[in-house]
Each structure stands twice: as C-alpha cells, then as structure tokens.
C-alpha atoms as a PDB file:
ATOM      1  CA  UNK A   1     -24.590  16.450 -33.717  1.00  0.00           C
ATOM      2  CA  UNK A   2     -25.630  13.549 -35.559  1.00  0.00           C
ATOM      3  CA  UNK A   3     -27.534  11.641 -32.375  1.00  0.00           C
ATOM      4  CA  UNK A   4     -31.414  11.747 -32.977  1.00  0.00           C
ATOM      5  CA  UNK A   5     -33.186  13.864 -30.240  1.00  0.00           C
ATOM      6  CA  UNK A   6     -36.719  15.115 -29.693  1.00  0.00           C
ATOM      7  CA  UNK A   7     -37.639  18.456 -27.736  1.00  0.00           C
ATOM      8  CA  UNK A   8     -40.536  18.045 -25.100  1.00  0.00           C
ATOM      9  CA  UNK A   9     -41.459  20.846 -23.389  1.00  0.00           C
ATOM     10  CA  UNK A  10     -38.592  22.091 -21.302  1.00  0.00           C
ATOM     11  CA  UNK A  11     -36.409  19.399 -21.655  1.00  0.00           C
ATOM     12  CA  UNK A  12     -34.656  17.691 -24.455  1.00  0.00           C
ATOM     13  CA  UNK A  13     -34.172  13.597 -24.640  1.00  0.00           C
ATOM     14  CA  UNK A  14     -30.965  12.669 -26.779  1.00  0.00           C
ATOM     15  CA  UNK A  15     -30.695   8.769 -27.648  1.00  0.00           C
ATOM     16  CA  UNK A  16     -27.326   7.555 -27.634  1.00  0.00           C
ATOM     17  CA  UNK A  17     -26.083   4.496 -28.840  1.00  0.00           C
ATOM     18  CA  UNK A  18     -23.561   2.109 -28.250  1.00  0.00           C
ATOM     19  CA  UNK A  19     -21.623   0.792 -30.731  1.00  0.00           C
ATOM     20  CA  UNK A  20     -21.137  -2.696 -30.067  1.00  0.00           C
ATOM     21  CA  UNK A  21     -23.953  -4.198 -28.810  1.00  0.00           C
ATOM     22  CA  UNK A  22     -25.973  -1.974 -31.119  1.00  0.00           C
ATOM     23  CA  UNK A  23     -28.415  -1.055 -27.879  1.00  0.00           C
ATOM     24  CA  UNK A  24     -30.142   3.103 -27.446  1.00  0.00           C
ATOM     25  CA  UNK A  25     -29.777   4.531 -24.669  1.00  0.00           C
ATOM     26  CA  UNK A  26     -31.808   7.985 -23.615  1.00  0.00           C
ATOM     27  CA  UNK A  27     -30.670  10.881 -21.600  1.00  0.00           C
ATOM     28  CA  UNK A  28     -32.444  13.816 -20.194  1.00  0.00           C
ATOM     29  CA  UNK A  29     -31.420  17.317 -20.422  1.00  0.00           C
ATOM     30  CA  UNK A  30     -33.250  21.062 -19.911  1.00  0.00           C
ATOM     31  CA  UNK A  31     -33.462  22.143 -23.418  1.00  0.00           C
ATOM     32  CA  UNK A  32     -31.201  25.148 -22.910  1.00  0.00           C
ATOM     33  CA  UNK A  33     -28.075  22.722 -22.729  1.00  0.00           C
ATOM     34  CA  UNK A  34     -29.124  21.302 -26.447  1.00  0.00           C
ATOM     35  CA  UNK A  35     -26.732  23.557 -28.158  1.00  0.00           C
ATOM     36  CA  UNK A  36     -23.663  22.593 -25.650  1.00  0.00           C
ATOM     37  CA  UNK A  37     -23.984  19.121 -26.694  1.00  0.00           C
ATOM     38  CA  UNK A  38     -24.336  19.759 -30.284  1.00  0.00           C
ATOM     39  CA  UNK A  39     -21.151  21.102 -30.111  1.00  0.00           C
ATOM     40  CA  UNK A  40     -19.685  17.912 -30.556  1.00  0.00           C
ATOM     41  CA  UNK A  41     -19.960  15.705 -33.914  1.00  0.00           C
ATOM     42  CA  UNK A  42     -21.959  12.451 -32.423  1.00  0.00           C
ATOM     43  CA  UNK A  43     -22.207  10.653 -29.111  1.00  0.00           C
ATOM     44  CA  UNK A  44     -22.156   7.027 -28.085  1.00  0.00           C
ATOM     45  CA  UNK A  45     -21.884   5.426 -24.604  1.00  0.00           C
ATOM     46  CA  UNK A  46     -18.945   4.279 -23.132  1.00  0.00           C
ATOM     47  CA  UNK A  47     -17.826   0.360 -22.654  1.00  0.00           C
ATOM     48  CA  UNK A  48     -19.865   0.530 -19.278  1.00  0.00           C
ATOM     49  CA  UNK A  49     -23.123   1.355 -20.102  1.00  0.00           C
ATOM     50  CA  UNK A  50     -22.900   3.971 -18.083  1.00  0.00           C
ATOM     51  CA  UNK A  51     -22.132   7.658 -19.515  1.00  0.00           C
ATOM     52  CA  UNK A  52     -22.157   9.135 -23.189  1.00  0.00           C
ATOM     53  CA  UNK A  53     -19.074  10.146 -24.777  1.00  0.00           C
ATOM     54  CA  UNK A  54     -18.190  12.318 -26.914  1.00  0.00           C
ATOM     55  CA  UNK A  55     -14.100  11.935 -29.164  1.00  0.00           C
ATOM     56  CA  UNK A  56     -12.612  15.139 -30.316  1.00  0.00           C
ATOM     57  CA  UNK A  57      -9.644  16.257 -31.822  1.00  0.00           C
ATOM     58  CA  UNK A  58      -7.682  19.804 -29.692  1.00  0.00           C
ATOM     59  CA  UNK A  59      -4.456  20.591 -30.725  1.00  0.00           C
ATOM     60  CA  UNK A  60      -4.044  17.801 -32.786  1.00  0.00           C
ATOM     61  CA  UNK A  61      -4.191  15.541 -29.708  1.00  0.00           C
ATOM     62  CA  UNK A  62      -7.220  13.063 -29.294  1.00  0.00           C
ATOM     63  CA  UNK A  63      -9.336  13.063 -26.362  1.00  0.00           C
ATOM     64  CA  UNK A  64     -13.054  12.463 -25.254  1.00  0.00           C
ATOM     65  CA  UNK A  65     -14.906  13.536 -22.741  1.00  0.00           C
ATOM     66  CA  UNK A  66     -18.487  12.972 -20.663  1.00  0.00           C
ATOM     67  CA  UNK A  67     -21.931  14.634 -21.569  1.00  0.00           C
ATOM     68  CA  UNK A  68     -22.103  15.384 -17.895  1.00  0.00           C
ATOM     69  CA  UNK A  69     -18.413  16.605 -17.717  1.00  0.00           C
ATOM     70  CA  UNK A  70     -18.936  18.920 -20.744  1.00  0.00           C
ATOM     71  CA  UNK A  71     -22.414  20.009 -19.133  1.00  0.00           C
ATOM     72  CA  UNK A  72     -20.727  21.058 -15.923  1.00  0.00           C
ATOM     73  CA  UNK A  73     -17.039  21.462 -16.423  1.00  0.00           C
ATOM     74  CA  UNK A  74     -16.667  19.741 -13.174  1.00  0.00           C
ATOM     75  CA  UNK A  75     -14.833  16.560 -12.621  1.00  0.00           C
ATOM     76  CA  UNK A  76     -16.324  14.803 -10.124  1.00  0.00           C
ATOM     77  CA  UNK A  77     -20.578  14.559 -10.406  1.00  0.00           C
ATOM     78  CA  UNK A  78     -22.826  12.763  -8.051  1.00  0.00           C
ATOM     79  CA  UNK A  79     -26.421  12.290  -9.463  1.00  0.00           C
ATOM     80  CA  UNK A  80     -29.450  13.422  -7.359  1.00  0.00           C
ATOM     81  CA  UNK A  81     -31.550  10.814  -7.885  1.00  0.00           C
ATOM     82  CA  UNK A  82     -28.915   8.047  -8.889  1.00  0.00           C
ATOM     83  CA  UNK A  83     -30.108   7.951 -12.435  1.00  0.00           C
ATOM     84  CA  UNK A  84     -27.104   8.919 -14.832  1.00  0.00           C
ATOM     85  CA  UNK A  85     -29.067   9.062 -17.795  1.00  0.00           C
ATOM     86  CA  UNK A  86     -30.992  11.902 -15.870  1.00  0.00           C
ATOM     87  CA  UNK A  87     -28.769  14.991 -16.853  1.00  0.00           C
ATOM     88  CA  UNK A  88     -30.895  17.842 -15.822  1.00  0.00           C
ATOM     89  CA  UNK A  89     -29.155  20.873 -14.132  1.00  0.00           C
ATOM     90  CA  UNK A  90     -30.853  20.459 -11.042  1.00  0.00           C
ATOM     91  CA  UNK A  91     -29.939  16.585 -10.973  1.00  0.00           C
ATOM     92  CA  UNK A  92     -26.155  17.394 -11.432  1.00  0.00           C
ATOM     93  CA  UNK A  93     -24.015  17.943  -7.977  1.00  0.00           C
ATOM     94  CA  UNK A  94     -20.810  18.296  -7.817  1.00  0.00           C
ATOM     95  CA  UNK A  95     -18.558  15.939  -5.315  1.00  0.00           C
ATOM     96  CA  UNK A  96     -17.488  17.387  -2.232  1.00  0.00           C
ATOM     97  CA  UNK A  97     -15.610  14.347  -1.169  1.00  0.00           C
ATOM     98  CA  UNK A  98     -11.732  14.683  -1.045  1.00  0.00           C
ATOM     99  CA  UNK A  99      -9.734  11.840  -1.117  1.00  0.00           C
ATOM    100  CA  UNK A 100      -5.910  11.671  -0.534  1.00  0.00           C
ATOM    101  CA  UNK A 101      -4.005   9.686  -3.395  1.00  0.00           C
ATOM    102  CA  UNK A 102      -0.634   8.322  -2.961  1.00  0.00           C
ATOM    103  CA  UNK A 103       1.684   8.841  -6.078  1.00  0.00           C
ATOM    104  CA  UNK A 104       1.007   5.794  -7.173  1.00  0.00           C
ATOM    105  CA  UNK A 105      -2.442   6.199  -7.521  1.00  0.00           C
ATOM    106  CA  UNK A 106      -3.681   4.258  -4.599  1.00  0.00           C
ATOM    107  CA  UNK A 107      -6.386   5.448  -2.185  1.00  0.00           C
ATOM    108  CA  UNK A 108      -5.606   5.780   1.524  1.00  0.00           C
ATOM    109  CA  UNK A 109      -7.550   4.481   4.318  1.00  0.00           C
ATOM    110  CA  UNK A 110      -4.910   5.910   7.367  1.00  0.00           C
ATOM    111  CA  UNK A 111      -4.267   3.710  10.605  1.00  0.00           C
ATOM    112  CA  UNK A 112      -6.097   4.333  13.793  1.00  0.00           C
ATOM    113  CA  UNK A 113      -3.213   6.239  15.989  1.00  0.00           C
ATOM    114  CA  UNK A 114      -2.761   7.680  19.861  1.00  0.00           C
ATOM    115  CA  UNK A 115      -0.124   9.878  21.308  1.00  0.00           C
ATOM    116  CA  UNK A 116       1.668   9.374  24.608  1.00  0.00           C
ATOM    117  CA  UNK A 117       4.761  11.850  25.242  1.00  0.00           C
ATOM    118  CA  UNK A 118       6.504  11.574  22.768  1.00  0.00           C
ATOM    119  CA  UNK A 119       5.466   8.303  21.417  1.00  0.00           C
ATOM    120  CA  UNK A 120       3.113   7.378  18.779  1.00  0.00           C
ATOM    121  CA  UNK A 121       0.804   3.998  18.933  1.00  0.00           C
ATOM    122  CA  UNK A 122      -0.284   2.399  15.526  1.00  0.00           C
ATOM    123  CA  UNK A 123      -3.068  -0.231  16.026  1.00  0.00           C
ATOM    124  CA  UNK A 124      -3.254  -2.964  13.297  1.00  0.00           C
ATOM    125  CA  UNK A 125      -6.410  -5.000  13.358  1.00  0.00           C
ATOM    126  CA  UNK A 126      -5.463  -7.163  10.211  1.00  0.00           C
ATOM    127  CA  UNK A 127      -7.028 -11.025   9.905  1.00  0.00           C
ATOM    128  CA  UNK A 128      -3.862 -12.564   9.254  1.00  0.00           C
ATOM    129  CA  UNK A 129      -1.742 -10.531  11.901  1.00  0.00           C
ATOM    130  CA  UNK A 130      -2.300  -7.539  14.463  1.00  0.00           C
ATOM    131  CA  UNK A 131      -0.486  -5.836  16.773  1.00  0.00           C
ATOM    132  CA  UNK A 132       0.075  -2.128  18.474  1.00  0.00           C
ATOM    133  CA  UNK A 133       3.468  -0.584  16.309  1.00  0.00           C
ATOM    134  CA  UNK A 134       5.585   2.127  18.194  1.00  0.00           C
ATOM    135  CA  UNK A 135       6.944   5.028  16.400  1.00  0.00           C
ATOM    136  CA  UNK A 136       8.137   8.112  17.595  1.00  0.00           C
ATOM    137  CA  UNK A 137       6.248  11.360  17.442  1.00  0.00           C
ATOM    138  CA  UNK A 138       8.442  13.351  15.219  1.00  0.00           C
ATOM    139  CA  UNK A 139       8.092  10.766  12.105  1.00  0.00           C
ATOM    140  CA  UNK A 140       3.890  10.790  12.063  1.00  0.00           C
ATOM    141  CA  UNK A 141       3.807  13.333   9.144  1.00  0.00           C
ATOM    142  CA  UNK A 142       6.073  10.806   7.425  1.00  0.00           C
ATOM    143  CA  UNK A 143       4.234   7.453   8.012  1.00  0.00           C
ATOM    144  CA  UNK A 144       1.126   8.967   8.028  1.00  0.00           C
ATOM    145  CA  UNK A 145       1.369   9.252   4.153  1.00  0.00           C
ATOM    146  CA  UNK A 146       0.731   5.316   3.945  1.00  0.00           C
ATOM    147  CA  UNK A 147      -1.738   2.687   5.140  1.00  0.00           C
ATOM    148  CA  UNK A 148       0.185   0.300   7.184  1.00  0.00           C
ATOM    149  CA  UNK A 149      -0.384  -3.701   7.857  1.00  0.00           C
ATOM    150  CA  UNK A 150       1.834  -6.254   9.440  1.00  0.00           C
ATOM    151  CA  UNK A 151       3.264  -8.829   7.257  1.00  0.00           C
ATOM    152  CA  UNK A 152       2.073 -12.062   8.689  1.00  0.00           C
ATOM    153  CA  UNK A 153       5.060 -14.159   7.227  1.00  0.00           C
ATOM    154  CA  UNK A 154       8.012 -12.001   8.699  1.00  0.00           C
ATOM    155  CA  UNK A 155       6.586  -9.521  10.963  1.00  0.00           C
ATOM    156  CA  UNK A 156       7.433  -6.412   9.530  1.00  0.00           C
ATOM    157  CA  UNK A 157       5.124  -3.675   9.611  1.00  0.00           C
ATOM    158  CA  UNK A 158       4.839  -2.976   5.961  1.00  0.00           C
ATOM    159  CA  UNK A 159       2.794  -0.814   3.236  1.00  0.00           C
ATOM    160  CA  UNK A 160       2.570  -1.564  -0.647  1.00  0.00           C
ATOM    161  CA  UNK A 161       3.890   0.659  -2.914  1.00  0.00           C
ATOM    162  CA  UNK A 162       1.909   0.493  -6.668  1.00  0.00           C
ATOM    163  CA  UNK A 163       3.920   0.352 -10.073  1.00  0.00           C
ATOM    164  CA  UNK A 164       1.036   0.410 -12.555  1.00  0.00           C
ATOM    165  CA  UNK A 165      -2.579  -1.284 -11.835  1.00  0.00           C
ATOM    166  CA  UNK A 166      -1.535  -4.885 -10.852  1.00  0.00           C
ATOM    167  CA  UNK A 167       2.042  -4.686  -9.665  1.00  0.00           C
ATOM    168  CA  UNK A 168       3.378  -3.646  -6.246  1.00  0.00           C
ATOM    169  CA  UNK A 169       5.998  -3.726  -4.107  1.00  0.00           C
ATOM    170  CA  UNK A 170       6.235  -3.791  -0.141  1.00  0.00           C
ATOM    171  CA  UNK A 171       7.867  -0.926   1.648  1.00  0.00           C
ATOM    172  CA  UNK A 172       9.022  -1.606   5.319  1.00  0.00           C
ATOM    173  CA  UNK A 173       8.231   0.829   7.981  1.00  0.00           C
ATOM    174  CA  UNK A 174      11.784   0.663   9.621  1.00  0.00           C
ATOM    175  CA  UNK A 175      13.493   0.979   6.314  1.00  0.00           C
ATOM    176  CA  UNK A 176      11.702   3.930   5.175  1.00  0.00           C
ATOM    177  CA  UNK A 177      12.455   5.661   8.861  1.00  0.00           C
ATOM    178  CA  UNK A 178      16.168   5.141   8.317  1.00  0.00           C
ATOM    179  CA  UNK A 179      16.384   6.512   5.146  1.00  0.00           C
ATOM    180  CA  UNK A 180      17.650   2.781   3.441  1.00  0.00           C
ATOM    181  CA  UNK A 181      17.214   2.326  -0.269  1.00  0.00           C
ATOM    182  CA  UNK A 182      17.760  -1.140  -2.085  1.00  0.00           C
ATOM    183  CA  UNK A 183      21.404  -2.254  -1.842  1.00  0.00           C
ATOM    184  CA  UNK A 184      22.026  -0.338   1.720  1.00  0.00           C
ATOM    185  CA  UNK A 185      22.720  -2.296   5.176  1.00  0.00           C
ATOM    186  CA  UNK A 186      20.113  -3.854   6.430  1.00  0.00           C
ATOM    187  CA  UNK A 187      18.805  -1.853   9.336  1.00  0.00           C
ATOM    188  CA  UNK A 188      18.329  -3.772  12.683  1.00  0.00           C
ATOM    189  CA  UNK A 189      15.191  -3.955  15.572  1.00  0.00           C
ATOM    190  CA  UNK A 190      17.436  -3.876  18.910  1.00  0.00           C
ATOM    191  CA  UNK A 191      14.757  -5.358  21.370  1.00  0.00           C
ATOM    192  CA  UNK A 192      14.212  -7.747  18.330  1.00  0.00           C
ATOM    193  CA  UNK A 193      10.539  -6.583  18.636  1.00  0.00           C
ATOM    194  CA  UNK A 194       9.715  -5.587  14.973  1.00  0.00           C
ATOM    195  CA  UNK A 195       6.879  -3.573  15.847  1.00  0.00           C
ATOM    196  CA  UNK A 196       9.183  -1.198  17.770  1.00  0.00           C
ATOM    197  CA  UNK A 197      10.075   1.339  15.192  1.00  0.00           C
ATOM    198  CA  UNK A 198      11.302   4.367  17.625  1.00  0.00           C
ATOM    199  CA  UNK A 199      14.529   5.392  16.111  1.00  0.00           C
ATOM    200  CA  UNK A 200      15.925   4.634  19.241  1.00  0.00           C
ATOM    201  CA  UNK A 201      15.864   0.986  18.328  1.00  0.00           C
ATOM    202  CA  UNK A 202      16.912   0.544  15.012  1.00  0.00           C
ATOM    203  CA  UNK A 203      20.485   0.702  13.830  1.00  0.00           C
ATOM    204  CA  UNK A 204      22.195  -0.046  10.639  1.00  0.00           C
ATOM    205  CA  UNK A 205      23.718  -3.312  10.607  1.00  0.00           C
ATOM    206  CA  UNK A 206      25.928  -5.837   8.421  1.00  0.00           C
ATOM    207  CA  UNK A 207      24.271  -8.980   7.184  1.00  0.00           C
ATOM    208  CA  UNK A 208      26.521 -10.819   9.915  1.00  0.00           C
ATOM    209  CA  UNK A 209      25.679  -8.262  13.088  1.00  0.00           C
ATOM    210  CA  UNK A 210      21.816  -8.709  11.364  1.00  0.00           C
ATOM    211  CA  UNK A 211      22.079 -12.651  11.977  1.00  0.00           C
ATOM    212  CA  UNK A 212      23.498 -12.522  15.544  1.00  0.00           C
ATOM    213  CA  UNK A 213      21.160 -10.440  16.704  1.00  0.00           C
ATOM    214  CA  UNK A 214      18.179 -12.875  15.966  1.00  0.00           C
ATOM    215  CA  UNK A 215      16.080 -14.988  18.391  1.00  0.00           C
ATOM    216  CA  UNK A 216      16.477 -19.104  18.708  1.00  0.00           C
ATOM    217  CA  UNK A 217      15.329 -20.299  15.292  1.00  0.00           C
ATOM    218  CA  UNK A 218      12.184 -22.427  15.107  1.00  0.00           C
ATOM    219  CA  UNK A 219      14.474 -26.127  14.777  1.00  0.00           C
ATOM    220  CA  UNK A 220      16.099 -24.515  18.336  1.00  0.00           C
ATOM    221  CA  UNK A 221      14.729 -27.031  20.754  1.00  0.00           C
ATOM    222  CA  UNK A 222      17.583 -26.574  23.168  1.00  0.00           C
ATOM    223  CA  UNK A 223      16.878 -22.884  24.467  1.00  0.00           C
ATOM    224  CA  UNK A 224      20.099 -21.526  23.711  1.00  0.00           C
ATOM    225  CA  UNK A 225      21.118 -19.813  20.621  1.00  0.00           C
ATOM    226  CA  UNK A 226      24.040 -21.120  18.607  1.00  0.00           C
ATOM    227  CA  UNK A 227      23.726 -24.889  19.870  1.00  0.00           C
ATOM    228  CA  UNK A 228      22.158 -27.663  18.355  1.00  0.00           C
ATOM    229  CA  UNK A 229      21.277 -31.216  18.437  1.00  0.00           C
ATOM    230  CA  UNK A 230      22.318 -33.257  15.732  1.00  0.00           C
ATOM    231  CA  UNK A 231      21.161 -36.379  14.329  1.00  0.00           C
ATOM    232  CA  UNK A 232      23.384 -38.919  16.168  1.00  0.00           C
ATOM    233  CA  UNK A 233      22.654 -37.185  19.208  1.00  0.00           C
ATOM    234  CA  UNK A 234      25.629 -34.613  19.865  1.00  0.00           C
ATOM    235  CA  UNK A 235      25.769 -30.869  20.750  1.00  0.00           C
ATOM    236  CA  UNK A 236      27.192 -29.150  17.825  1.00  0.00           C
ATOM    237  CA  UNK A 237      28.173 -25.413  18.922  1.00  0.00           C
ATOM    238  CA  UNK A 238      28.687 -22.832  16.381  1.00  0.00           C
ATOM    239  CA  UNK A 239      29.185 -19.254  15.176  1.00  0.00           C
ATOM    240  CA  UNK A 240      29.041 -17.752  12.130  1.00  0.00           C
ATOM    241  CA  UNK A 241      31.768 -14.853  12.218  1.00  0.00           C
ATOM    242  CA  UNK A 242      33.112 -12.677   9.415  1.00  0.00           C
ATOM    243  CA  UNK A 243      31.644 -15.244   6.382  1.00  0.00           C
ATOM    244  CA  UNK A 244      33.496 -17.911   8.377  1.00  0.00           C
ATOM    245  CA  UNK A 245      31.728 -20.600  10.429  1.00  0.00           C
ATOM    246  CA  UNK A 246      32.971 -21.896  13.490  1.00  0.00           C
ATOM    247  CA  UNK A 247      31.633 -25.196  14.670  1.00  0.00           C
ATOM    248  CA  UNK A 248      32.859 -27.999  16.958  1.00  0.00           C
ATOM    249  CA  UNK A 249      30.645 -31.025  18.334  1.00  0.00           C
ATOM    250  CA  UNK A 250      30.536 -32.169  21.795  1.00  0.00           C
ATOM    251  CA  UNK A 251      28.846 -35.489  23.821  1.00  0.00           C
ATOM    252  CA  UNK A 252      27.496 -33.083  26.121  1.00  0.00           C
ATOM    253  CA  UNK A 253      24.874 -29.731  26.020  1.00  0.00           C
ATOM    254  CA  UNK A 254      27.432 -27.766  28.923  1.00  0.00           C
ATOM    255  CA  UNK A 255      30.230 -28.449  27.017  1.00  0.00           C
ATOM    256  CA  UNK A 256      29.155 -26.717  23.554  1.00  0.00           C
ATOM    257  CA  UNK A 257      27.780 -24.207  25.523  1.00  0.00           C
ATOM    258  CA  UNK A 258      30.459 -23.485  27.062  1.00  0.00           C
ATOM    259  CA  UNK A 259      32.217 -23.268  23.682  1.00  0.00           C
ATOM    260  CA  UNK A 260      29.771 -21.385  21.997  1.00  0.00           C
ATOM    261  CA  UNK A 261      30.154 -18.453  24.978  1.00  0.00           C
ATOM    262  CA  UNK A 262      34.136 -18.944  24.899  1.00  0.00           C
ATOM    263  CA  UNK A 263      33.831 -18.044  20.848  1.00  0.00           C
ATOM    264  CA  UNK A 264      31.627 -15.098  21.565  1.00  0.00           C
ATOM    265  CA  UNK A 265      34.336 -13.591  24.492  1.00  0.00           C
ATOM    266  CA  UNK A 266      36.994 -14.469  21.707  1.00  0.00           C
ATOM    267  CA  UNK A 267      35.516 -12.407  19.020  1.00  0.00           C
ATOM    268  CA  UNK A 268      33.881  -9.543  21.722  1.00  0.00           C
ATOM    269  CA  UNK A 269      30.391 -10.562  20.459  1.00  0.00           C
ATOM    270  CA  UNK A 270      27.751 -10.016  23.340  1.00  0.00           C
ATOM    271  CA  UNK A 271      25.892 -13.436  24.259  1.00  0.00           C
ATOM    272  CA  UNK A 272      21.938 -11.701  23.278  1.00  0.00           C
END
C-alpha cells in the first residue's frame, strides 16, 4: 500500500488523497484491519469526497471498490455516528432497508390503495391532477409493480417507464391492462371516465370507433356532439365515418341535428 499511515494504539489512521484537488483526507480503522487494506496497491478518494477507493485488475477486467466495502464485504453500510471517514468495526452497520427497484432502475414509492368486493381504489393526490382510479381486484399484483400519477394534460392514469438516467417514457394504465403494445388498436374507456380501468370498461377499438366515442370537444358550445356553429352563423352537422366525412350545413340548430341523428341511424352508430 503506498498511502502513508501511522499506528496509534489500537487503531490505525490511513491518509488518503485525492487526486485532483490535491486535498488528504484521514480515515480511522482498528489496527487489525491494516493488513486488509494493504492488500491493495494505493488508495485515493472518490470524485465525492466521500469514500476511498481502491482500482484493481481480476480476471483481466478492471474494477474498484470501497475501503468500507472491502472491510465488510457488505454492500450497503450505514455509519454509526455519520462520520464516513470513521471506519472502525464497531462504527460499520450494515443496511437493513430493502427497497423494490423497477427494471429500469427506478425506486418505487407504491399508491395508497382500498379494497371493496371485488374492486380496487387507487387514490392520486398529485398537484397538477388527482383523482380516485378503479381497477379490478384481480390486476393489483400487476399495477402494483409501478407508481401511478394522472396525466394532467389528457387524463390518463399513467407511470414512467426509464431508458437510461434522463430518458423516459409514459406507460398508460389501461394499455398495460389490455395487453396493447405500440402499433395495436387503441383501447377505449366505455363510461368515457379515464380513471375507470375495470376491464369491464375498456375495449379495443379502431381509431374511428375511438373518436365517436368521445365527449363534446372544448369549441362545442352547442351541447350536442357532431354539430357546430360556423362563422357566418349556420349549423354545420357532421360525421366522420370510415375515413370519410360527412357534413351538410343548415340555417337552423333542429335541422342539423336532425341530420346528424339521421346519419348515425344510417350507418347503425349509437347517438353517445
């Protein structure tokens, strides 16, 4: 070991230095550990300040490792007294605390849940949306794997799936439930309430069926879906069937409703 240490009674202090900055740093040990940490060439702290490191060479592969890692073989070390340059045996504790990981590497929190029959019931307390989610009983093992939130743009209850350390991508609750990957038919809320998630109320569904089964847009000052005032002050009725638009304008709101129903009986579309 080629870091400068000096033996005081029963314990040992080893200075370690860092290499950029040039600054020592000291660490306490019980002297009977001396000869573990000689077993590696030199020591020098890591780009934290905060632990000493040795690099090593096994099976031709290059890796490093912590004074306090080699000291305990142990992973995960909480320090007594909070001091990590304090590296006494009896300052060293090993974690108890568990903590679930996703696949991607992301810590979960969970969701605060109740059961009812045979019912499940999420409650989000987000500050930019909340809401109480409905899922059926049978799927908890399978949501319960994620930390849900409501997406305050769309509605969706949604999680975030990690690719790396600064890119993610969301993951929809009634997607994942249905079994839908990217490219599959877009799966549909019945009651059009998309905290609903029972498997009773989605459905897969065309793009088309998806867009007739909406509520009145935000423009829809009228109250009734599929009319709409234009700018010279008509009723323009229209529906959107098979990629083909029907539309006809009228001087009167009855009258394009009135269409607008007639289309719907033409093509068997229910009036929602």
């Amino acid at each position: 070991m080629n870091n400068k240490f000096e033996i005081k009674g029963s314990l040992v202090e080893v200075i370690v230095p860092h290499k950029k900055s040039g600054e020592q740093f000291t660490f306490t040990l019980d002297v009977d550990d001396l000869k573990i940490i000689q077993s590696k060439a030199s020591w020098g702290m890591d780009k934290n300040k905060t632990s000493a490191v040795a690099n090593f060479r096994q099976e031709g592969k290059a890796c490093k490792i912590t004074m306090h890692r080699l000291l305990t073989d142990v992973k995960n070390i909480n320090f007594a007294d909070k001091d990590r340059f304090n590296l006494r045996r009896e300052n060293l504790v090993a974690s108890t605390t568990r903590k679930r990981r996703r696949e991607s590497g992301v810590y979960l929190k969970g969701n605060d849940i109740s059961v009812s029959g045979d019912t499940l019931y999420m409650q989000i307390n987000n500050p930019t949306a909340s809401g109480t989610v409905l899922i059926d009983r049978a799927d908890r093992e399978l949501i319960s794997q994620y930390t849900w939130n409501i997406n305050p743009v769309n509605g969706y209850v949604q999680t975030r799936i990690r690719k790396g350390r600064e890119h993610s991508t969301p993951l929809y609750m009634h997607r994942l439930l249905m079994g839908a990957c990217k490219g599959d038919s877009q799966v549909d809320h019945i009651d059009r309430n998309r905290l609903n998630n029972k498997r009773s109320n989605l459905r897969f569904v065309t793009w088309s069926e998806n867009q007739l089964n909406k509520g009145l847009g935000r423009d829809n000052t009228l109250g009734f879906r599929g009319v709409c005032l234009t700018k010279d002050f008509t009723f323009r009725a229209q529906l959107k069937v098979m990629n083909k638009t029907l539309a006809k304008t009228f001087k009167t709101f009855e009258e394009a409703k009135a269409q607008r129903i007639a289309w719907e009986k033409e093509h068997e579309i229910p009036h929602l």
